[in-house]
C-alpha atoms as a PDB file:
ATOM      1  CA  UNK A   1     -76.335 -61.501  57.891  1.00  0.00           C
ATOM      2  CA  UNK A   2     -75.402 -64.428  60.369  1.00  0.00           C
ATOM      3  CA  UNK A   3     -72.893 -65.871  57.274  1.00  0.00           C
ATOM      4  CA  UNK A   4     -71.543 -62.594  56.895  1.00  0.00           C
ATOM      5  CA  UNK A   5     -70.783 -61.662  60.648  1.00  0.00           C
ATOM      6  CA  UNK A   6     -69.187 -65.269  61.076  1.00  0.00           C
ATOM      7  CA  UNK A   7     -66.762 -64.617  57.639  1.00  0.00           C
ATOM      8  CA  UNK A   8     -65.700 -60.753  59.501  1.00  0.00           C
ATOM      9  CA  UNK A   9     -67.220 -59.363  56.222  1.00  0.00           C
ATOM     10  CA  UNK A  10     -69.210 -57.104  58.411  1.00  0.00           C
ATOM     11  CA  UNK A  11     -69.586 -56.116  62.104  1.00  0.00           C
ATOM     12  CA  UNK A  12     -73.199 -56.009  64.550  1.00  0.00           C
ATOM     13  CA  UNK A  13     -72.341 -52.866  66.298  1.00  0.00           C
ATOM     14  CA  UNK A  14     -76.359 -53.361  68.321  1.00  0.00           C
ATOM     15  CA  UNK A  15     -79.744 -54.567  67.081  1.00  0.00           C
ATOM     16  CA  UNK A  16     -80.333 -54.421  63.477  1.00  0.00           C
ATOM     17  CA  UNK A  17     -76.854 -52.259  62.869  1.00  0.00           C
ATOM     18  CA  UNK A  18     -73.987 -53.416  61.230  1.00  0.00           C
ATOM     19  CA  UNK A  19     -70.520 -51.909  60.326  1.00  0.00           C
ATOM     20  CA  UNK A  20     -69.142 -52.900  57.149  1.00  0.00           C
ATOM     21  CA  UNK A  21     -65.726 -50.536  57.419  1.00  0.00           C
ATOM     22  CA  UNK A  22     -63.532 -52.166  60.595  1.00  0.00           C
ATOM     23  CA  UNK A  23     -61.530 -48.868  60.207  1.00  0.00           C
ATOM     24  CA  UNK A  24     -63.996 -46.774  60.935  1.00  0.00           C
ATOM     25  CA  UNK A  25     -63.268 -44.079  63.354  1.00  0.00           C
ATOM     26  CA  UNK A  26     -64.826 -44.785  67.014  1.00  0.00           C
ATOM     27  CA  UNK A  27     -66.782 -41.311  67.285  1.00  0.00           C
ATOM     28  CA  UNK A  28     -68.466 -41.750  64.022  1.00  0.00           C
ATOM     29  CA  UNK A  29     -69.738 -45.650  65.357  1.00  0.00           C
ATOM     30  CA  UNK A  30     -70.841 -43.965  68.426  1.00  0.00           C
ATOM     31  CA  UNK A  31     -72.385 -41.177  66.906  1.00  0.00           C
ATOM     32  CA  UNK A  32     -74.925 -43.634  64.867  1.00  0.00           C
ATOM     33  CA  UNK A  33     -75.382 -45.526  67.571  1.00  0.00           C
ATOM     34  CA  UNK A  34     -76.294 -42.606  69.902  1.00  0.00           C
ATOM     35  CA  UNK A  35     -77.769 -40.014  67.539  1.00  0.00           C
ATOM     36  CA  UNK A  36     -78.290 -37.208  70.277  1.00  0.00           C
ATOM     37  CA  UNK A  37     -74.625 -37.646  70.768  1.00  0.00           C
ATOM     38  CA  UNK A  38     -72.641 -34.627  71.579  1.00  0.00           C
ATOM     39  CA  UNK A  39     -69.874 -36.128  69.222  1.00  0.00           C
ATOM     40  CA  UNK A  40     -70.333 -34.425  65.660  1.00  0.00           C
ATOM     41  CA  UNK A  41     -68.100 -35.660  62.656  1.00  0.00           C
ATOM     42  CA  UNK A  42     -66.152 -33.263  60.814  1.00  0.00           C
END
């Protein structure tokens, strides 16, 4: 995981979760990262 981080192949968003998609949309990251979120994805 440490390899892939360092190549930009994926992204550690916190602890033990990664982003693999650097376009994703900033409500859906924050939305897994706080689940009782009031942010819902359409």
């Amino acid at each position: 995981m440490k390899r892939m981080s360092d190549n930009g192949e994926i992204i550690k968003l916190t602890k033990n979760l990664y982003e693999t998609n650097v376009n994703m949309e900033e409500y859906v990251v924050a939305s897994a990262i706080y689940s009782s979120s009031y942010l819902f994805v359409l």
